[in-house]
Protein backbone atom coordinates (compact mmCIF):
# COMPACT_ATOMS: atom_id res chain seq x y z
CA UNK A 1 14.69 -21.87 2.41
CA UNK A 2 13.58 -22.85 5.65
CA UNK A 3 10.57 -21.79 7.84
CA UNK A 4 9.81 -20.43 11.66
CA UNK A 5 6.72 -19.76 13.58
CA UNK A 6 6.32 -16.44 13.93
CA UNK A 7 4.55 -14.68 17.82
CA UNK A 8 0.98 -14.83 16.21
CA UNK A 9 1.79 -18.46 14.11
CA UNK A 10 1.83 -17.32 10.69
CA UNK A 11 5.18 -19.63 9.10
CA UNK A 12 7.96 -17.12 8.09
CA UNK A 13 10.27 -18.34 5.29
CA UNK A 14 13.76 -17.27 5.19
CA UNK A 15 16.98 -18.31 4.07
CA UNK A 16 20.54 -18.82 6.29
CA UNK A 17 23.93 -19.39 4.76
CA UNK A 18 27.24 -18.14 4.74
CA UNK A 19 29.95 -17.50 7.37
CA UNK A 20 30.81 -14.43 9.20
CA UNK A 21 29.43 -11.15 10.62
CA UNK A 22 26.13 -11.51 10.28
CA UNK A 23 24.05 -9.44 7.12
CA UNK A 24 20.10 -9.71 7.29
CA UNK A 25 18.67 -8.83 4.21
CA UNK A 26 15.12 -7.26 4.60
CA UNK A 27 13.19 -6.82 1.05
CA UNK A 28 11.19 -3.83 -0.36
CA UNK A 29 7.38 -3.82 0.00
CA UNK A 30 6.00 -6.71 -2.58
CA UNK A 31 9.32 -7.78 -2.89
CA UNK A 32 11.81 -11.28 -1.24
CA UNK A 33 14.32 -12.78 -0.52
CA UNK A 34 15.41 -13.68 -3.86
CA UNK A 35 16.37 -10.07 -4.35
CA UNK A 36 19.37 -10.55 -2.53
CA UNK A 37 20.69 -13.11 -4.68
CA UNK A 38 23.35 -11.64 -5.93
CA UNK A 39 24.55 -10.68 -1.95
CA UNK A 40 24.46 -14.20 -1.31
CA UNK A 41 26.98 -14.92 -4.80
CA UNK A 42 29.18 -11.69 -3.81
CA UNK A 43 29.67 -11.96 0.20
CA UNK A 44 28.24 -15.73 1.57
CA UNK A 45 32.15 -16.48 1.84
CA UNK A 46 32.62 -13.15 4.45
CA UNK A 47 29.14 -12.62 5.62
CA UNK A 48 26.19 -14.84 6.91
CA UNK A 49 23.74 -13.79 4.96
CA UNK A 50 20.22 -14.28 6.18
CA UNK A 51 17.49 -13.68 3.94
CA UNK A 52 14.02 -12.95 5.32
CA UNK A 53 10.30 -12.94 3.49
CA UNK A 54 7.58 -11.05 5.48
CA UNK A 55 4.78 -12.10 6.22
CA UNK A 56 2.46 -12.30 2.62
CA UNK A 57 5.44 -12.18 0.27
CA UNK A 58 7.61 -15.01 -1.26
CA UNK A 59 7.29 -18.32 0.43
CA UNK A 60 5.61 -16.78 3.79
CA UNK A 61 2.09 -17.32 4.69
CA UNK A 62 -0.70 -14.93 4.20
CA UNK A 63 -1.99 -13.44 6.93
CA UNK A 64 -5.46 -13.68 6.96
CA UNK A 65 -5.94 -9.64 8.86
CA UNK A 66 -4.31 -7.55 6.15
CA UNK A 67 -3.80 -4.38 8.29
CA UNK A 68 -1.01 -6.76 9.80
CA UNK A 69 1.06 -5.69 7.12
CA UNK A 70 3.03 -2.61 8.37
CA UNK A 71 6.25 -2.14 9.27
CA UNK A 72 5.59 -2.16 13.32
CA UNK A 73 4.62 -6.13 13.15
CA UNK A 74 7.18 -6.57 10.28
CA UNK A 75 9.63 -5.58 12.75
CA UNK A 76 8.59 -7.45 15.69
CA UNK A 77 9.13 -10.31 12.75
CA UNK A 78 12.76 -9.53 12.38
CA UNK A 79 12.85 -9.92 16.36
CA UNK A 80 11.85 -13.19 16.35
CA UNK A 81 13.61 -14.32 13.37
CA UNK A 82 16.89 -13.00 15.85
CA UNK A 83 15.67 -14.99 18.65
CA UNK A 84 14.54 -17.75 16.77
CA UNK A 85 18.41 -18.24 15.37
CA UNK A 86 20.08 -17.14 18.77
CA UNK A 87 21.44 -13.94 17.56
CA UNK A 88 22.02 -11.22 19.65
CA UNK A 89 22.12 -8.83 17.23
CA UNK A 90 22.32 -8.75 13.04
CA UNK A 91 23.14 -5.90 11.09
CA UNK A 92 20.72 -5.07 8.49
CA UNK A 93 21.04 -4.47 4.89
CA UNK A 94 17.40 -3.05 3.62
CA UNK A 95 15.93 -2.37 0.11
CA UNK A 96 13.39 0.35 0.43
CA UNK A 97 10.32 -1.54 3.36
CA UNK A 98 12.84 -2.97 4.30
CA UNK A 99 15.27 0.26 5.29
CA UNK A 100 12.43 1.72 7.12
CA UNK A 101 11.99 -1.75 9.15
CA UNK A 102 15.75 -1.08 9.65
CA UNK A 103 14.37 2.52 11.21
CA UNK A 104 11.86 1.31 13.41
CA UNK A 105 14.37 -1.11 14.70
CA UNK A 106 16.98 1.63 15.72
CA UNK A 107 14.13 3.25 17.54
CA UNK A 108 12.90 0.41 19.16
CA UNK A 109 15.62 -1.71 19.42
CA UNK A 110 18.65 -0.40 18.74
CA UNK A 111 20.93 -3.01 21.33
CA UNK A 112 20.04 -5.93 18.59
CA UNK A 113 21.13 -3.62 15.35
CA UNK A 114 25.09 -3.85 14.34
CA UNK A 115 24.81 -1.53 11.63
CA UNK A 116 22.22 -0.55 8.48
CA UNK A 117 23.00 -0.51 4.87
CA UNK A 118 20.11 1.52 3.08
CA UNK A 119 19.00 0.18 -0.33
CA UNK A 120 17.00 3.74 -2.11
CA UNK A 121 15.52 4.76 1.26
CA UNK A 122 15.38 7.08 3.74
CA UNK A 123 13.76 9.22 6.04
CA UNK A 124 11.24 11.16 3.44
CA UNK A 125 9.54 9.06 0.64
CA UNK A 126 9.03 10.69 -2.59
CA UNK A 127 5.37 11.25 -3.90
CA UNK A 128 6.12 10.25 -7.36
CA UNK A 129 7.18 7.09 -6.21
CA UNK A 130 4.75 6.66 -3.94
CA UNK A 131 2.33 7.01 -6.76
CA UNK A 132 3.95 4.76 -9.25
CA UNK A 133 3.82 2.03 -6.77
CA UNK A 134 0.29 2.33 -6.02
CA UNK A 135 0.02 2.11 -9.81
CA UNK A 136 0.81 -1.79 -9.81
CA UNK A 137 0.07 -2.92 -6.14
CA UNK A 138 -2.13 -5.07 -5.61
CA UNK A 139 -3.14 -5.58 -9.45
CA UNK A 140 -2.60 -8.36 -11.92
CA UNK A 141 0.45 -8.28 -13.75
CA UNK A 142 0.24 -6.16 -16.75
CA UNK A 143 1.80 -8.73 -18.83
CA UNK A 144 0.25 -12.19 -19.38
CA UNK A 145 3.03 -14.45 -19.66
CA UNK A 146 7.21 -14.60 -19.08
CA UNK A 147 8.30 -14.02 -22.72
CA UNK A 148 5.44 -10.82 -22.80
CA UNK A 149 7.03 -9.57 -19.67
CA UNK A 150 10.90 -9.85 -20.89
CA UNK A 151 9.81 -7.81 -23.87
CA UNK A 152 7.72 -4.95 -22.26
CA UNK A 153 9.30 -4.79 -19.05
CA UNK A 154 12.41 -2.90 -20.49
CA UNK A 155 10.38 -0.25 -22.34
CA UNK A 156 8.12 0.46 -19.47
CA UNK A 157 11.56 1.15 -16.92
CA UNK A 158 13.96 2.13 -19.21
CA UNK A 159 13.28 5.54 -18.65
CA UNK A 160 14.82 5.15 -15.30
CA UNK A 161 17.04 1.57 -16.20
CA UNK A 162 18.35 2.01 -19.26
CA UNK A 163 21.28 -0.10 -20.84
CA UNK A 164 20.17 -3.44 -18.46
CA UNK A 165 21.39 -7.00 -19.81
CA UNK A 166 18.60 -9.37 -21.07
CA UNK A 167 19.54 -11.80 -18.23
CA UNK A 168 19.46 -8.92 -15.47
CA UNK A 169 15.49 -8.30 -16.82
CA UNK A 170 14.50 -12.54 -16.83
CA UNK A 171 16.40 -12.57 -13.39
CA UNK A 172 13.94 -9.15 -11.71
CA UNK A 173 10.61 -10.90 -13.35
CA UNK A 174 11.54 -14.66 -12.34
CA UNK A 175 12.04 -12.50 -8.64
CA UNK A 176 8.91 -10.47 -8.67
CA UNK A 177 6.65 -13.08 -10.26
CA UNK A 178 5.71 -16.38 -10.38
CA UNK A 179 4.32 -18.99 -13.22
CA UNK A 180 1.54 -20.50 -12.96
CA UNK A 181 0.86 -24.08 -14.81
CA UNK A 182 -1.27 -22.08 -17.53
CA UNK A 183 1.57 -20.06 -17.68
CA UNK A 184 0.72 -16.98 -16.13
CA UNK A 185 2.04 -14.37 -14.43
CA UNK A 186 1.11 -13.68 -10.99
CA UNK A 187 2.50 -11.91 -8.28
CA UNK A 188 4.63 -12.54 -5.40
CA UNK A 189 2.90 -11.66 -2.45
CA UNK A 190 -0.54 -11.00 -0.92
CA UNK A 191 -2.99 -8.41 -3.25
CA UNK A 192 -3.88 -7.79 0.14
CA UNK A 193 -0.90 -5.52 0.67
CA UNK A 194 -3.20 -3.21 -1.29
CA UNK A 195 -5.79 -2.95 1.28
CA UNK A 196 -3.24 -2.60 4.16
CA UNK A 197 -1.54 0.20 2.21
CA UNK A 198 -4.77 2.33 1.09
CA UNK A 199 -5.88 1.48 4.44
CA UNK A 200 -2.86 3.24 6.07
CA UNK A 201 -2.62 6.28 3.92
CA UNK A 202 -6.36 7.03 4.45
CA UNK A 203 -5.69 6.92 8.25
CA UNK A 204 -3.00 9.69 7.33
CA UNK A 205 -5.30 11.39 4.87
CA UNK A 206 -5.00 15.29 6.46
CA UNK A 207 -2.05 14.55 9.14
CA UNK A 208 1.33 15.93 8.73
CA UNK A 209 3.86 13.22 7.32
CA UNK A 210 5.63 11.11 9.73
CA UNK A 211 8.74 12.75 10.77
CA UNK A 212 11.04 10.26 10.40
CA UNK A 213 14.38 12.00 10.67
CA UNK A 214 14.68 11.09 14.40
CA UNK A 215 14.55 7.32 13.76
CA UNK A 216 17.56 7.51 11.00
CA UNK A 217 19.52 9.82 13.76
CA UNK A 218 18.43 6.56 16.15
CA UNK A 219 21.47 5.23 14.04
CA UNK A 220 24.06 7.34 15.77
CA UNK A 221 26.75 5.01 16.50
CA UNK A 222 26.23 2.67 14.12
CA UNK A 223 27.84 1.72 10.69
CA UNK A 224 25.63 3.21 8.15
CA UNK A 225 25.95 2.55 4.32
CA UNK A 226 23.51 3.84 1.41
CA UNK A 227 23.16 2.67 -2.23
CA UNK A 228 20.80 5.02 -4.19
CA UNK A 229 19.39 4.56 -7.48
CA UNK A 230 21.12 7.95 -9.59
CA UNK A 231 17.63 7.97 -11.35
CA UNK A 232 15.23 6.64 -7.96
CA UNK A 233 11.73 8.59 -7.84
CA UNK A 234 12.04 7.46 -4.49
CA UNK A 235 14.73 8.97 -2.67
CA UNK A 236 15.75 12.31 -3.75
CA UNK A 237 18.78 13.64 -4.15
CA UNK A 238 17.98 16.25 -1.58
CA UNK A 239 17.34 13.63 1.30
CA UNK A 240 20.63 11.96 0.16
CA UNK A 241 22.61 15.08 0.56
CA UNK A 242 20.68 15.49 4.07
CA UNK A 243 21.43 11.85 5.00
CA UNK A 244 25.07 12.54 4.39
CA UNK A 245 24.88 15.66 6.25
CA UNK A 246 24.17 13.86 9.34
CA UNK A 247 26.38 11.01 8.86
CA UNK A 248 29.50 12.01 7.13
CA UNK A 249 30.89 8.91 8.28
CA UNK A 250 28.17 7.30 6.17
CA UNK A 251 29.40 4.89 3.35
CA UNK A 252 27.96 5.99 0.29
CA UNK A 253 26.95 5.37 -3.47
CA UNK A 254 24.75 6.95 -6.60
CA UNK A 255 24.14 4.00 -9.12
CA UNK A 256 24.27 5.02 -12.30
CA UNK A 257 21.39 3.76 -14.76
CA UNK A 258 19.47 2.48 -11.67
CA UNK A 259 15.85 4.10 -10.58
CA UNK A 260 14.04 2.58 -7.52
CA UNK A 261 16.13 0.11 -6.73
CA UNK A 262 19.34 -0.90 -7.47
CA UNK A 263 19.83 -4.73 -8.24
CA UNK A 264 22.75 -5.21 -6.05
CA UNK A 265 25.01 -6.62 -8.88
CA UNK A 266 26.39 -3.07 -10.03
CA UNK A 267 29.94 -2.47 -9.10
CA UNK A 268 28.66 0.80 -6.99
CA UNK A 269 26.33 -1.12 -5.07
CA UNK A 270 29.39 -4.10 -3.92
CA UNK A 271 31.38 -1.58 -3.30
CA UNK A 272 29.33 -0.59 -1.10
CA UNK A 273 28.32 -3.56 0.60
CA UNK A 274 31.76 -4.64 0.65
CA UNK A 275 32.89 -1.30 2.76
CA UNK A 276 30.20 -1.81 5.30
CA UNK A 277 30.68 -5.56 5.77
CA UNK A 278 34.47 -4.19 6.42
CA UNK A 279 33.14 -2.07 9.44
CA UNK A 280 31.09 -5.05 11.25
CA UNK A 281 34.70 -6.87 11.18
């Protein structure tokens, strides 16, 4: 893990290894980098795979103005994380925030994309799972400790993952949270990210959603690739079909026993990764 100064100061953390076309891996909302663990284990000896933490989650600083957490500045961060290494241009593979960072990008600056491999996202966001996530952000972990969490963690999600290995459960709460010396759980990123995001849907309290469809068509050109979770509350199956619709060229995969999101270590989702890392070459 390494660190660079981001436009406004705040220290960025991300991670660089690997050889080859070069995969940055952009993490969902209170998620990082360590999500993409098992991209680094599949593809580091094809791919350079560069791992980023926005700013507030994982090993990246706080920022002390919460309503800089939105996915304009986040991708002005991905901007200077390319200039900061010398790239020209990265393609992007990005769990949920980090597919519609992906987005912004191909509206805004499309010449430094070289392709976008969607992790459960797309261009409309689901209301269910909008309202599950507000249902944890921000708060204190519902269990207390590790061993709680490994226990309740799997009744609480099976629902939507069922059949997951012990070690794939310790590996997603080691990811999401961290221990503190009395042992505690606590998360991974700013509580703040609750403000910024009540903050932001109050400001489109009584507007018409974003239409993002134009920014996903932005894409036209470019390898595309989506994994989706067969059971997300996220991404429907509807706005998969329509995603598909428009890019039939589009590299594509349902995960089975997967809700919002996949891991990245089923066979679907390498398959998928390993088809689009075939079109950068």
């Amino acid at each position: 893990m390494v660190l660079f100064t981001a436009a406004d100061g705040l220290k960025l953390a991300y991670d660089d290894r690997g050889e080859g076309p070069v995969l940055l891996c952009l993490p969902g909302l209170t998620r990082n980098m360590d999500d993409f663990e098992p991209v680094v284990d599949h593809f580091a000896h094809r791919a350079r795979v560069i791992r980023m933490d926005f700013r507030g989650r994982g090993a990246s600083d706080h920022d002390p103005d919460f309503s800089h957490y939105n996915v304009v500045q986040e991708s002005q961060d991905v901007i200077g994380l390319l200039d900061h290494l010398g790239l020209d241009k990265a393609a992007i593979l990005g769990t949920s925030r980090g597919g519609l960072v992906a987005m912004t990008l191909a509206a805004t600056a499309k010449d430094r994309l070289a392709g976008v491999c969607f992790n459960d996202i797309g261009p409309v966001i689901e209301a269910e799972g909008l309202t599950y996530i507000m249902g944890y952000l921000g708060l204190p972990p519902m269990d207390p400790d590790f061993d709680t969490a490994l226990r309740e963690v799997p009744k609480r999600m099976g629902k939507r993952f069922p059949d997951v290995p012990p070690a794939t459960w310790a590996n997603y709460i080691r990811r999401v949270w961290q221990v503190a010396e009395d042992g505690r759980l606590s998360p991974r990123y700013d509580p703040k990210l609750r403000d910024a995001t009540l903050a932001q849907m109050q400001a489109a309290e009584g507007q018409p959603a974003p239409d993002l469809w134009p920014l996903f068509a932005a894409l036209d050109g470019l390898p595309v690739g989506l994994i989706r979770g067969a059971n997300s509350d996220l991404l429907s199956p509807d706005t998969a079909a329509r995603m598909r619709a428009m890019r039939p060229d589009m590299i594509f995969a349902d995960v089975a026993d997967r809700g919002h999101v996949p891991f990245l270590d089923e066979p679907e989702s390498l398959s998928v990764i390993t088809q689009f890392l075939d079109r950068l070459t």
